[in-house]
N, C-alpha and C. Protein backbone atom coordinates (compact mmCIF):
# COMPACT_ATOMS: atom_id res chain seq x y z
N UNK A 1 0.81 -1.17 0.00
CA UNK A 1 0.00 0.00 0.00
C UNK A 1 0.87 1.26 0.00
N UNK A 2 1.74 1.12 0.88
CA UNK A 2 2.54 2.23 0.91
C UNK A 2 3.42 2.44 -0.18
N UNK A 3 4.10 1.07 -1.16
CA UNK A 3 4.38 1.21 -2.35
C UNK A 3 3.58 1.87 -3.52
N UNK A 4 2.09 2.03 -3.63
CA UNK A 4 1.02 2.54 -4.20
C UNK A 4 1.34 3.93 -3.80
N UNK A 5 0.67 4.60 -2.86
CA UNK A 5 1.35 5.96 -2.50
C UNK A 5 2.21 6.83 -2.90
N UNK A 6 3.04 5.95 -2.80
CA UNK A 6 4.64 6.29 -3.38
C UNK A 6 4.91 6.91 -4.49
N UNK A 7 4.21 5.64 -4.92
CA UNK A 7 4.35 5.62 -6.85
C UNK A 7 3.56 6.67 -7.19
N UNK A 8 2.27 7.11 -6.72
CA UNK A 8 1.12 7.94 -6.77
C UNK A 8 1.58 9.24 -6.79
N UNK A 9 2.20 9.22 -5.46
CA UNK A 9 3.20 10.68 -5.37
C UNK A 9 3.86 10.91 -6.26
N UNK A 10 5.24 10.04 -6.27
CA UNK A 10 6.28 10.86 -7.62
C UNK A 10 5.79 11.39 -8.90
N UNK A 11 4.30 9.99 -9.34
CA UNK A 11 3.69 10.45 -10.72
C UNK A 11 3.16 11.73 -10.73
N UNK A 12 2.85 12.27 -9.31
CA UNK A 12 2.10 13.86 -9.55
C UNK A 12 3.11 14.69 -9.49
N UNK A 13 4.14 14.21 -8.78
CA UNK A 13 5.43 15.27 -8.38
C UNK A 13 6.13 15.65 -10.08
N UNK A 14 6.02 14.71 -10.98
CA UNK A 14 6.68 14.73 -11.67
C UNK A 14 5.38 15.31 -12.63
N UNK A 15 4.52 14.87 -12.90
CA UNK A 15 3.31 15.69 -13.69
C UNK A 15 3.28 17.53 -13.25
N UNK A 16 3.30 17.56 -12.25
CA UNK A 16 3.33 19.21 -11.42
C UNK A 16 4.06 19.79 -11.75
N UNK A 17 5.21 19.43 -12.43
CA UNK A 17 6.74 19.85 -12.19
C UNK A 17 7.08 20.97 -13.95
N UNK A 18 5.95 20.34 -14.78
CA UNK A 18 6.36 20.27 -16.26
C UNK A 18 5.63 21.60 -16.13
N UNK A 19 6.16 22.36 -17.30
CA UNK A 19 5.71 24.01 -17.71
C UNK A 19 4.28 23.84 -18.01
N UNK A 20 3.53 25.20 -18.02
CA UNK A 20 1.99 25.44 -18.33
C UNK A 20 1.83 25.36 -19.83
N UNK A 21 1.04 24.42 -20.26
CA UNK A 21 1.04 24.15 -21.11
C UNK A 21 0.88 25.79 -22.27
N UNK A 22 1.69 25.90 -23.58
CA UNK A 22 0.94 26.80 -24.25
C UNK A 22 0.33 27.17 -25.41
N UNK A 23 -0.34 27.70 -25.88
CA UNK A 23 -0.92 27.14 -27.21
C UNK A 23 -0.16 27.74 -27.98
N UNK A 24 0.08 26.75 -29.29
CA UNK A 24 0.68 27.29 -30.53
C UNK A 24 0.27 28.43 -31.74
N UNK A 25 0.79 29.09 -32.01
CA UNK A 25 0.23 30.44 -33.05
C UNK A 25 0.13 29.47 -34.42
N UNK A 26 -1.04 30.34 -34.72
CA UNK A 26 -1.48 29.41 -35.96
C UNK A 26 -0.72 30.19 -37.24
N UNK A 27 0.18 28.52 -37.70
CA UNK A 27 1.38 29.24 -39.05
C UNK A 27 0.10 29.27 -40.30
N UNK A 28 1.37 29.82 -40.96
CA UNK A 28 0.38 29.56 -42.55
C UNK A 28 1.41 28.67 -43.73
N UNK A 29 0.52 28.06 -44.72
CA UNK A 29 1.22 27.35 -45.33
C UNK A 29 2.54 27.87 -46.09
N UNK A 30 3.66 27.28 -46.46
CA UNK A 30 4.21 27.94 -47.53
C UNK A 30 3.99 27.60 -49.04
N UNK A 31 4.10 28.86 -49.84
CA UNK A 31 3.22 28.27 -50.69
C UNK A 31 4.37 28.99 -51.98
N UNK A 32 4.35 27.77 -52.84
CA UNK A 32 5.27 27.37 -54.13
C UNK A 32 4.76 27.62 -55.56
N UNK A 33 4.92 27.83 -56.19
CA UNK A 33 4.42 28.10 -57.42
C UNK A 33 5.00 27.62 -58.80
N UNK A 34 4.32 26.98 -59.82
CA UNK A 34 5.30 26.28 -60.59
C UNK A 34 6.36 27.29 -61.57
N UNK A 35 7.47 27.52 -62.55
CA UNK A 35 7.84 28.10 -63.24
C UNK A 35 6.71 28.72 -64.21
N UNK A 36 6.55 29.92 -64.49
CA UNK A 36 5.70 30.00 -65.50
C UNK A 36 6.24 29.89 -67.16
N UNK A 37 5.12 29.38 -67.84
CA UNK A 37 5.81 29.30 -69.13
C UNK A 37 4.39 29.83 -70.17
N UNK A 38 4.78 31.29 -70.80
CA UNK A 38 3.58 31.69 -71.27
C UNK A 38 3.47 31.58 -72.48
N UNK A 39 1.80 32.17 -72.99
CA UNK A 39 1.53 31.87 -74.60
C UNK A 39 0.53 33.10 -74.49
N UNK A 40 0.54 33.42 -76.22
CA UNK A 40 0.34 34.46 -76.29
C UNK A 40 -1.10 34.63 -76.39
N UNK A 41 -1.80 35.52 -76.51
CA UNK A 41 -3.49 35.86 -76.17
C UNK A 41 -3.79 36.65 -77.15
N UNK A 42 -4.29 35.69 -78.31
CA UNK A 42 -5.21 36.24 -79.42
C UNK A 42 -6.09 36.42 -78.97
N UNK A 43 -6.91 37.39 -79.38
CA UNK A 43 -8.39 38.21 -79.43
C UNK A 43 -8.69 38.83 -80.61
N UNK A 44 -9.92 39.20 -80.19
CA UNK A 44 -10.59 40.10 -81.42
C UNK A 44 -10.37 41.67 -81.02
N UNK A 45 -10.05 41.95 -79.98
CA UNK A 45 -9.64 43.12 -79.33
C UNK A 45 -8.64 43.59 -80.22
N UNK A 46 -8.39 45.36 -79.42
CA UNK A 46 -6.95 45.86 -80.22
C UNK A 46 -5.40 45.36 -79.49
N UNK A 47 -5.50 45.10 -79.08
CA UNK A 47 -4.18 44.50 -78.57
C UNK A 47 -4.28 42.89 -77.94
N UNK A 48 -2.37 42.27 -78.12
CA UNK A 48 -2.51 41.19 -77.29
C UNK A 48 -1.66 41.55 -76.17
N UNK A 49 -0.64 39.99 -75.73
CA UNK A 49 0.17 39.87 -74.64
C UNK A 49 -0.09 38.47 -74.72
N UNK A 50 1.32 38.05 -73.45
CA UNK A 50 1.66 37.22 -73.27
C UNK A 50 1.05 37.00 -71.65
N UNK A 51 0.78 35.72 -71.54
CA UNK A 51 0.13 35.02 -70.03
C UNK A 51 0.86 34.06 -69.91
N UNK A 52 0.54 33.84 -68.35
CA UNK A 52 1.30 32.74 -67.80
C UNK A 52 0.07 31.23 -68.01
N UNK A 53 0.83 30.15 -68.60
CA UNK A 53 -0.18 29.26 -68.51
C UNK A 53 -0.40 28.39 -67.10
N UNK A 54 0.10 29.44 -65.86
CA UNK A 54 -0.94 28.68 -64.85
C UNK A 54 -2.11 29.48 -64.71
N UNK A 55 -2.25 30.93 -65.59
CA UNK A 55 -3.42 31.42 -65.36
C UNK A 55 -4.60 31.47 -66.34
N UNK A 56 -5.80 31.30 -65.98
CA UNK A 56 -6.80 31.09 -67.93
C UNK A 56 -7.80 32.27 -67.07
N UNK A 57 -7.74 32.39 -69.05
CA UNK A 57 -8.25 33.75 -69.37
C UNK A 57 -9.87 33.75 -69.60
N UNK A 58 -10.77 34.40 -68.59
CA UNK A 58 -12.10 34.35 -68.98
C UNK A 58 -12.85 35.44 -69.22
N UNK A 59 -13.65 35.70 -70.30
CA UNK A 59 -14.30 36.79 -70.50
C UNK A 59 -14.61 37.56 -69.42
N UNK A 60 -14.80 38.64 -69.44
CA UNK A 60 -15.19 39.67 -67.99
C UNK A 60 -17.04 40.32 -68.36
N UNK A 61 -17.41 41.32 -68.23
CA UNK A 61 -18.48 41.98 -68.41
C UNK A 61 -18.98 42.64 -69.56
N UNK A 62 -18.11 43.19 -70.34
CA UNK A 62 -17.60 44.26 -71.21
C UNK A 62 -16.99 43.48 -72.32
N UNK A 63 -17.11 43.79 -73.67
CA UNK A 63 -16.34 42.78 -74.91
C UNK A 63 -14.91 43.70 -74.82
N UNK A 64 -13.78 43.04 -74.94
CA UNK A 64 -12.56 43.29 -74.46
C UNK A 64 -11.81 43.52 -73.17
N UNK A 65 -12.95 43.13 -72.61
CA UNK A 65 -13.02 43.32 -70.48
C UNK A 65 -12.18 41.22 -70.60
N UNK A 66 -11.18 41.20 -69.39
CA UNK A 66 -11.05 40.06 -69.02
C UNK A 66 -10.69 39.82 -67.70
N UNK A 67 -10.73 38.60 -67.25
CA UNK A 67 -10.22 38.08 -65.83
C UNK A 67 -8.76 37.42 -66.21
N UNK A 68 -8.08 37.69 -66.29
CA UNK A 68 -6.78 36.49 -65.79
C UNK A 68 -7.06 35.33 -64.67
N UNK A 69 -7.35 34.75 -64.68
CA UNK A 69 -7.84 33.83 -63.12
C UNK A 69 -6.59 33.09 -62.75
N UNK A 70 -6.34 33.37 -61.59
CA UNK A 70 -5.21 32.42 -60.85
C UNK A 70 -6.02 31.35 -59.95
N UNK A 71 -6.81 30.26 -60.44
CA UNK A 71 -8.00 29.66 -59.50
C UNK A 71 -6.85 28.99 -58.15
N UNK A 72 -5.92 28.57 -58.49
CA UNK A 72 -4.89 28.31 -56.81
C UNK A 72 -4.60 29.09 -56.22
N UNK A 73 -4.89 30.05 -56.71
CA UNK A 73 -4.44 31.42 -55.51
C UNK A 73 -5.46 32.04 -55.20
N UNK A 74 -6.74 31.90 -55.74
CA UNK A 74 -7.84 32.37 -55.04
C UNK A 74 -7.71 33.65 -56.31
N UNK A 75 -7.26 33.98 -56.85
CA UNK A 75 -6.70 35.46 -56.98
C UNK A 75 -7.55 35.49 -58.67
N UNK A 76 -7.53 36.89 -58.84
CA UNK A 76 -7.82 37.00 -60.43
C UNK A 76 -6.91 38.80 -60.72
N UNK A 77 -6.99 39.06 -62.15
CA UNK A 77 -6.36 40.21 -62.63
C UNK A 77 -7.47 40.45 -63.67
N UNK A 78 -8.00 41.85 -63.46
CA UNK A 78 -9.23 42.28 -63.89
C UNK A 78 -8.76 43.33 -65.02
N UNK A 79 -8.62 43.02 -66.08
CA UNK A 79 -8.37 43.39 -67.22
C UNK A 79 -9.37 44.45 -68.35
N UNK A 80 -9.37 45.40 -68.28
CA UNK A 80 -10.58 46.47 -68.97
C UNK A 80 -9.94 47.19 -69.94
N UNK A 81 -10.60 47.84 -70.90
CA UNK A 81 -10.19 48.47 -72.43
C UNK A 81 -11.01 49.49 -72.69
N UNK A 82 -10.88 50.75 -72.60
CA UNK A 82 -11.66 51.71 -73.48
C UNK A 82 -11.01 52.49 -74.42
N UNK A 83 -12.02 52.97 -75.59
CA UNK A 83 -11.01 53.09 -76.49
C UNK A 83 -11.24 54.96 -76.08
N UNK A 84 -9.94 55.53 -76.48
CA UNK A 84 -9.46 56.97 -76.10
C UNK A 84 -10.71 57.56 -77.29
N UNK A 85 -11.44 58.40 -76.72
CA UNK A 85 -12.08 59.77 -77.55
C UNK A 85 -11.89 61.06 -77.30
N UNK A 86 -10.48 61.25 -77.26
CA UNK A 86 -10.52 62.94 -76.97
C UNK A 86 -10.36 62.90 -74.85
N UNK A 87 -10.50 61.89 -74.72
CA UNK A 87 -10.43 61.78 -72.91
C UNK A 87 -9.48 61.26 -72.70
N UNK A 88 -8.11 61.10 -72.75
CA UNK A 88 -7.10 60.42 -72.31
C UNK A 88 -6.99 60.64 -70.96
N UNK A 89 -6.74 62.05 -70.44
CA UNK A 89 -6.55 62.56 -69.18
C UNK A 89 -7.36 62.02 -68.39
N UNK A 90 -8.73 61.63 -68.48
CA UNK A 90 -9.94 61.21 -67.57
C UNK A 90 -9.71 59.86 -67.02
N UNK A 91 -9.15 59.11 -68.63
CA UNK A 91 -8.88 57.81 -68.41
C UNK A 91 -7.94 57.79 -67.37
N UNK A 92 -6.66 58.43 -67.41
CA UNK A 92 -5.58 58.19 -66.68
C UNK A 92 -5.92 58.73 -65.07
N UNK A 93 -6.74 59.62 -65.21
CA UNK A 93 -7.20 60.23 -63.87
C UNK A 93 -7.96 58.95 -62.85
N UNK A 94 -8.61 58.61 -63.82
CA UNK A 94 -9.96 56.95 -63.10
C UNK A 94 -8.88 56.23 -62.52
N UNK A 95 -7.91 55.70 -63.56
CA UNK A 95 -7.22 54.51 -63.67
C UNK A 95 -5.72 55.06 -62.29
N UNK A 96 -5.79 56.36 -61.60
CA UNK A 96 -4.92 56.94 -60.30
C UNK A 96 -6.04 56.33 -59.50
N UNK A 97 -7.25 57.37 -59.34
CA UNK A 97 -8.34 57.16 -58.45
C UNK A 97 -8.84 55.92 -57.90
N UNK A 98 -8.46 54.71 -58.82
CA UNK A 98 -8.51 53.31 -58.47
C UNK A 98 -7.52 53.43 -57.71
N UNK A 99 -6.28 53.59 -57.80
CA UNK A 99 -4.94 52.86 -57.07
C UNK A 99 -4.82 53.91 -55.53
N UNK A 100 -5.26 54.75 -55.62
CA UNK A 100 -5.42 55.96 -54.38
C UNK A 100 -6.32 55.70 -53.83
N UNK A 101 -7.50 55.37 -54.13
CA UNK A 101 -8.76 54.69 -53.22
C UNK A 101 -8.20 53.61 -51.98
N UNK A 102 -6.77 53.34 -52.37
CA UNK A 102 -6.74 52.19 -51.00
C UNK A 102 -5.65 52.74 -50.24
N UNK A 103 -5.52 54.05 -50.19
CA UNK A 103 -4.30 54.13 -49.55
C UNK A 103 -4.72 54.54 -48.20
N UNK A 104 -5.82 54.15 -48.01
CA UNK A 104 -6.17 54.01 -46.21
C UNK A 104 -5.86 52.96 -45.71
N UNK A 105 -5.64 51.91 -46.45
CA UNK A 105 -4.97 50.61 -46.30
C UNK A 105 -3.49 50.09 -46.67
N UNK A 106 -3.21 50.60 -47.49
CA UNK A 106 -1.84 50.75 -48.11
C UNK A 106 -0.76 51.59 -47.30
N UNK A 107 0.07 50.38 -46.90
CA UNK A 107 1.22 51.29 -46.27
C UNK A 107 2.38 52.36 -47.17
N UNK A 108 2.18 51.87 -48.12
CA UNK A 108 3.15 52.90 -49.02
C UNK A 108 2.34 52.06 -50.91
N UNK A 109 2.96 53.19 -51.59
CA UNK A 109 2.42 52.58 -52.92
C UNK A 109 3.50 53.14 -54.06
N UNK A 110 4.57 51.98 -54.73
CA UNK A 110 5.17 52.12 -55.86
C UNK A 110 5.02 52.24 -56.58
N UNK A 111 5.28 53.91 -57.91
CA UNK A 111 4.69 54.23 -58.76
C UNK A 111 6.37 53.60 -59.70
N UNK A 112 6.21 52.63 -60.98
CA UNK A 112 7.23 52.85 -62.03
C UNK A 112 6.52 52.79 -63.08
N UNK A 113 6.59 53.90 -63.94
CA UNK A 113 6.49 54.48 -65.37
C UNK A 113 6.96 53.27 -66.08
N UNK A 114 6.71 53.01 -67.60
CA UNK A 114 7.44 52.43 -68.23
C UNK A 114 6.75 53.13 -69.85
N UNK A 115 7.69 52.72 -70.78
CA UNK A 115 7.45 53.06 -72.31
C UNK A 115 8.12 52.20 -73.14
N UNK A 116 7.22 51.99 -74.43
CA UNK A 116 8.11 51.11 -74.99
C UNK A 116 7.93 52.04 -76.67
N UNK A 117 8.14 52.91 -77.15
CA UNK A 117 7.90 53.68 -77.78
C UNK A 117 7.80 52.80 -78.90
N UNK A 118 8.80 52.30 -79.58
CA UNK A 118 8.80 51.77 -80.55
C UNK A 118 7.43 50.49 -81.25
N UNK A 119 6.76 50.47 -79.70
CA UNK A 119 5.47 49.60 -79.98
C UNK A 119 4.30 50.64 -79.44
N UNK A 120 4.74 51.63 -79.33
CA UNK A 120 3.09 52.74 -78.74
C UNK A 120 2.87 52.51 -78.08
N UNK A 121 3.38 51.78 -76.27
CA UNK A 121 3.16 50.99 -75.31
C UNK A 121 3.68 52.23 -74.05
N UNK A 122 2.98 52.65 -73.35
CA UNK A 122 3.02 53.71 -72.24
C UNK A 122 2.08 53.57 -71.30
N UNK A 123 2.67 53.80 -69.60
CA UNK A 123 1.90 53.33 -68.99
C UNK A 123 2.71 53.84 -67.39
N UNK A 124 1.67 53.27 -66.29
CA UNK A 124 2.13 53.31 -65.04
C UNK A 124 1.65 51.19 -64.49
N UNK A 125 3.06 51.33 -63.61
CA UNK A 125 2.37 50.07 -62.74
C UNK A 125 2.30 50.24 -61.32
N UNK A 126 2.07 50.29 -60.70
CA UNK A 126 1.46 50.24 -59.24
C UNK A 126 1.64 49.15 -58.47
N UNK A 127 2.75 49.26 -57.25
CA UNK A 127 2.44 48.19 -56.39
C UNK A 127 2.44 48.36 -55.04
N UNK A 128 0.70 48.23 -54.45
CA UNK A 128 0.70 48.89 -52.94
C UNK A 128 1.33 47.80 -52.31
N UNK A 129 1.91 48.13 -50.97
CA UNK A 129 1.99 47.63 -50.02
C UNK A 129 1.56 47.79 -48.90
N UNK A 130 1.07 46.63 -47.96
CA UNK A 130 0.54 46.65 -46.64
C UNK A 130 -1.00 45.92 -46.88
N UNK A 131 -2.14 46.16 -46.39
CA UNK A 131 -3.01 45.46 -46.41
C UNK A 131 -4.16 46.32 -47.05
N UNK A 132 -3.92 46.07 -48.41
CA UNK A 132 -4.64 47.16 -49.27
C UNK A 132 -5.55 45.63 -50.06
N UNK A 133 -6.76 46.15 -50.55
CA UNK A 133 -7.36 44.84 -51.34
C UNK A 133 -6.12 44.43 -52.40
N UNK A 134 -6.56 45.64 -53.45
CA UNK A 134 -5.74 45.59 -54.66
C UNK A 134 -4.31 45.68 -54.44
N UNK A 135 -3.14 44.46 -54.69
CA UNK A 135 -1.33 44.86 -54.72
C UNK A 135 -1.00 45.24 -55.57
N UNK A 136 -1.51 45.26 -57.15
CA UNK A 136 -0.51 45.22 -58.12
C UNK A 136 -1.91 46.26 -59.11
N UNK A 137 -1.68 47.15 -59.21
CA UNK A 137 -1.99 47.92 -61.00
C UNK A 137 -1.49 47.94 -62.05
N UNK A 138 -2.36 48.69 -63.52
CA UNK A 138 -1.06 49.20 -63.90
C UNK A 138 -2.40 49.48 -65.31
N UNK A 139 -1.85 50.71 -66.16
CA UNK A 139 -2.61 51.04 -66.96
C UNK A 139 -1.59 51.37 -68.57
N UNK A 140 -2.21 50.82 -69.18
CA UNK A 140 -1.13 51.28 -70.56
C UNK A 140 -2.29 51.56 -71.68
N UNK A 141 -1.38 52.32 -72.35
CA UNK A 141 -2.26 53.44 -73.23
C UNK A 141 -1.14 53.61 -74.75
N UNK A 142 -2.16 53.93 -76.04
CA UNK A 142 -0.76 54.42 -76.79
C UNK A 142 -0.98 55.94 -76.99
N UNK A 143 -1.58 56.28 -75.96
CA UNK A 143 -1.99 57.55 -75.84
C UNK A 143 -2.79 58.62 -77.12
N UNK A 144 -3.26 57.45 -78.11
CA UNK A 144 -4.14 58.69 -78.82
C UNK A 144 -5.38 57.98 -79.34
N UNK A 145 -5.54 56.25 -79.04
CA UNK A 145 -6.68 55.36 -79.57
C UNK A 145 -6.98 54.31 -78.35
N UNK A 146 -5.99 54.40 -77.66
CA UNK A 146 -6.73 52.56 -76.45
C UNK A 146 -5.68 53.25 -75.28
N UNK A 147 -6.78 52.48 -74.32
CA UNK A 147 -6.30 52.53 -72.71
C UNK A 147 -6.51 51.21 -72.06
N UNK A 148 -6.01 50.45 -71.56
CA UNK A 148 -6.04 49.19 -71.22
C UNK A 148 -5.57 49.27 -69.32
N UNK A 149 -6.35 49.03 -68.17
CA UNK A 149 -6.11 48.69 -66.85
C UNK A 149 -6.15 47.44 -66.60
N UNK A 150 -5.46 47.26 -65.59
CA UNK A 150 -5.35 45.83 -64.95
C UNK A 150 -5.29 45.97 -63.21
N UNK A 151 -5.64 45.06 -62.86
CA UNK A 151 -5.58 45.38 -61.24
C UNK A 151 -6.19 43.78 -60.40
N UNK A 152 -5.12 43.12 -59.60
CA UNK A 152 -5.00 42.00 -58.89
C UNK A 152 -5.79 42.35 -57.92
N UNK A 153 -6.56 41.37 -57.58
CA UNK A 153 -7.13 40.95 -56.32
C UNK A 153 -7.46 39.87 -56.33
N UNK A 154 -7.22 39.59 -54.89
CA UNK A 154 -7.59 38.02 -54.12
C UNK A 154 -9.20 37.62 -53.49
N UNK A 155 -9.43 36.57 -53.53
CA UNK A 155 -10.81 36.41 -52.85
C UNK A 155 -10.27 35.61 -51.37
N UNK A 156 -9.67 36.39 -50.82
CA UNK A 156 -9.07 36.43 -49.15
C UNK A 156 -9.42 37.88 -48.41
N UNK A 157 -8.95 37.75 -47.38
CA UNK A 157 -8.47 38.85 -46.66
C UNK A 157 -7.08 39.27 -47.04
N UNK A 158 -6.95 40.42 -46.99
CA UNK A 158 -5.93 41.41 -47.16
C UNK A 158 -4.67 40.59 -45.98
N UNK A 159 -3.92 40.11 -46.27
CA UNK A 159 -2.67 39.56 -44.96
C UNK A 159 -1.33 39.29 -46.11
N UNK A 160 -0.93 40.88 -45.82
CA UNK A 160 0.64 41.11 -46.79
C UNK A 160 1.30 39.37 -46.71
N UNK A 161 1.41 38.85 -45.20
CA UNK A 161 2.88 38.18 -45.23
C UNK A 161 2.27 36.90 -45.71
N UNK A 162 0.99 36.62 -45.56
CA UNK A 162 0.53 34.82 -46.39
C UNK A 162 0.76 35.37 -47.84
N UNK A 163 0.00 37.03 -48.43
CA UNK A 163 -0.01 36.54 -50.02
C UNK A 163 1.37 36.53 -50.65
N UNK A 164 2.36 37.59 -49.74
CA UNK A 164 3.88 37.52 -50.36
C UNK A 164 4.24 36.81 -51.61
N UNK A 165 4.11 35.29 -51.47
CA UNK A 165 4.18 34.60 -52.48
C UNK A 165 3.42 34.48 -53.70
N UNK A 166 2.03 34.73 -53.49
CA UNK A 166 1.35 34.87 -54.51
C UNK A 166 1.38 36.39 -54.88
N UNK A 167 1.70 37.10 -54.83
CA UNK A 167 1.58 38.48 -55.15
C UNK A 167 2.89 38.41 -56.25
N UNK A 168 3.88 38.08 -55.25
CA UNK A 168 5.32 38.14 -55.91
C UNK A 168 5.33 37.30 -57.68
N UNK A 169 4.51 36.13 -57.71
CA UNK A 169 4.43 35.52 -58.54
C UNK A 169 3.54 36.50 -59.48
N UNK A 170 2.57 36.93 -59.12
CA UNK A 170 1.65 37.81 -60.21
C UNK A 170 2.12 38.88 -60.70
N UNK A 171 3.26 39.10 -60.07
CA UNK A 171 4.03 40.50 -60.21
C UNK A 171 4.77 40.40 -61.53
N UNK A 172 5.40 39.34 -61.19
CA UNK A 172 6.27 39.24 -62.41
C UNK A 172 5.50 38.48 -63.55
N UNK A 173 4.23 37.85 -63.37
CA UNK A 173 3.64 37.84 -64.92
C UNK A 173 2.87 39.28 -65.46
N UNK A 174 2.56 39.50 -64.54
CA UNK A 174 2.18 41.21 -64.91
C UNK A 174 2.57 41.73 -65.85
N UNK A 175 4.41 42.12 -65.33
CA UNK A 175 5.44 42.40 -65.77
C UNK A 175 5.53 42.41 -67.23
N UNK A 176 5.84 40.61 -67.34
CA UNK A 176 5.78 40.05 -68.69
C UNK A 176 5.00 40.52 -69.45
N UNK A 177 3.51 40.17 -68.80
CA UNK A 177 2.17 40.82 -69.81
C UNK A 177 2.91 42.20 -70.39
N UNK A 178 2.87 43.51 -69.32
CA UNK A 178 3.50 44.73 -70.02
C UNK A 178 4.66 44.39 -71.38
N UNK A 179 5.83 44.06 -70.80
CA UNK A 179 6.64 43.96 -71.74
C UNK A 179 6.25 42.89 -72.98
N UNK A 180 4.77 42.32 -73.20
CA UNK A 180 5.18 41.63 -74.47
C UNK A 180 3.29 42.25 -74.87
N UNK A 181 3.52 43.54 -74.32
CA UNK A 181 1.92 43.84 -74.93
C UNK A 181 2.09 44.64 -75.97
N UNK A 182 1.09 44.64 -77.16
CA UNK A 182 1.28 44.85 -78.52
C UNK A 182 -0.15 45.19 -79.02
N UNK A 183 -0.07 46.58 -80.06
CA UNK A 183 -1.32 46.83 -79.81
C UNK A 183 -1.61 46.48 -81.56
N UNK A 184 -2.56 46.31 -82.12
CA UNK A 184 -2.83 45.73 -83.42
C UNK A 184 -2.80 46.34 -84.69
């Protein structure tokens, strides 16, 4: 009996003894993405570009309106076209007013210009940071017949450090898109 006791004791002495248990912070996955390898995007529209084939392209609202859909990332790139009448400035004014609308959320927001003169290709791209809906813009124009916007968003919550990876990846097909866009 007194061997029972005993044993009884040390097992609590030694149960008592161990730290308070504490709960673990909930991680997030890391998340990988394959190489992209793109093809180019005929339309009936005035211009093409080049896409990544992990993303497919689905009509949007508007004839020359599209989605880029990233369906693994939750994510899409909302693609719109109007053609310039004498309003360029308005266009380019809308196509700020989108990317400034989030800077109540946006901790800072990268403006780089780009031109590709020799193809009539001019434009801004946009990339907010912090917990803004939209990360990535960008509007190109050949400034006297078409205006073309684009603008990423996720069907998540806004959380900079999970989309990192997916952002980073859309960034640079973006990119691509710009540099291999061509107007007809």
């Amino acid at each position: 009996m007194v061997k029972h006791f005993f044993c009884i004791g040390l097992a609590i002495s030694l149960i008592s003894c161990a730290k308070d248990p504490v709960p673990k912070p909930s991680g997030e996955l890391r998340l990988e993405y394959p190489e992209s390898k793109y093809a180019k995007f005929e339309n009936d529209c005035h211009y093409t570009f080049e896409f990544s084939d992990f993303a497919a392209i689905e009509d949007a609202k508007k004839p020359c309106w599209f989605y880029l859909n990233y369906p693994e990332m939750k994510g899409k790139v909302f693609i719109t076209y109007f053609p310039i009448k004498g309003d360029l400035q308005a266009h380019i004014k809308e196509a700020e007013k989108m990317v400034y609308e989030h800077t109540v959320k946006a901790s800072s927001i990268d403006t780089k210009s780009f031109e590709y003169p020799e193809k009539r290709v001019f434009g801004n791209f946009y990339e907010l940071k912090g917990q803004s809906a939209s990360n990535l813009q960008f509007y190109i124009t050949d400034s006297t017949r078409h205006f073309v916007t684009a603008y990423l968003y996720f069907n998540s919550r806004p959380k900079p450090d999970s989309l990192a990876p997916a952002v980073e990846y859309v960034k640079k097909d973006m990119q691509h898109l710009i540099d291999t866009f061509e107007w007809k």
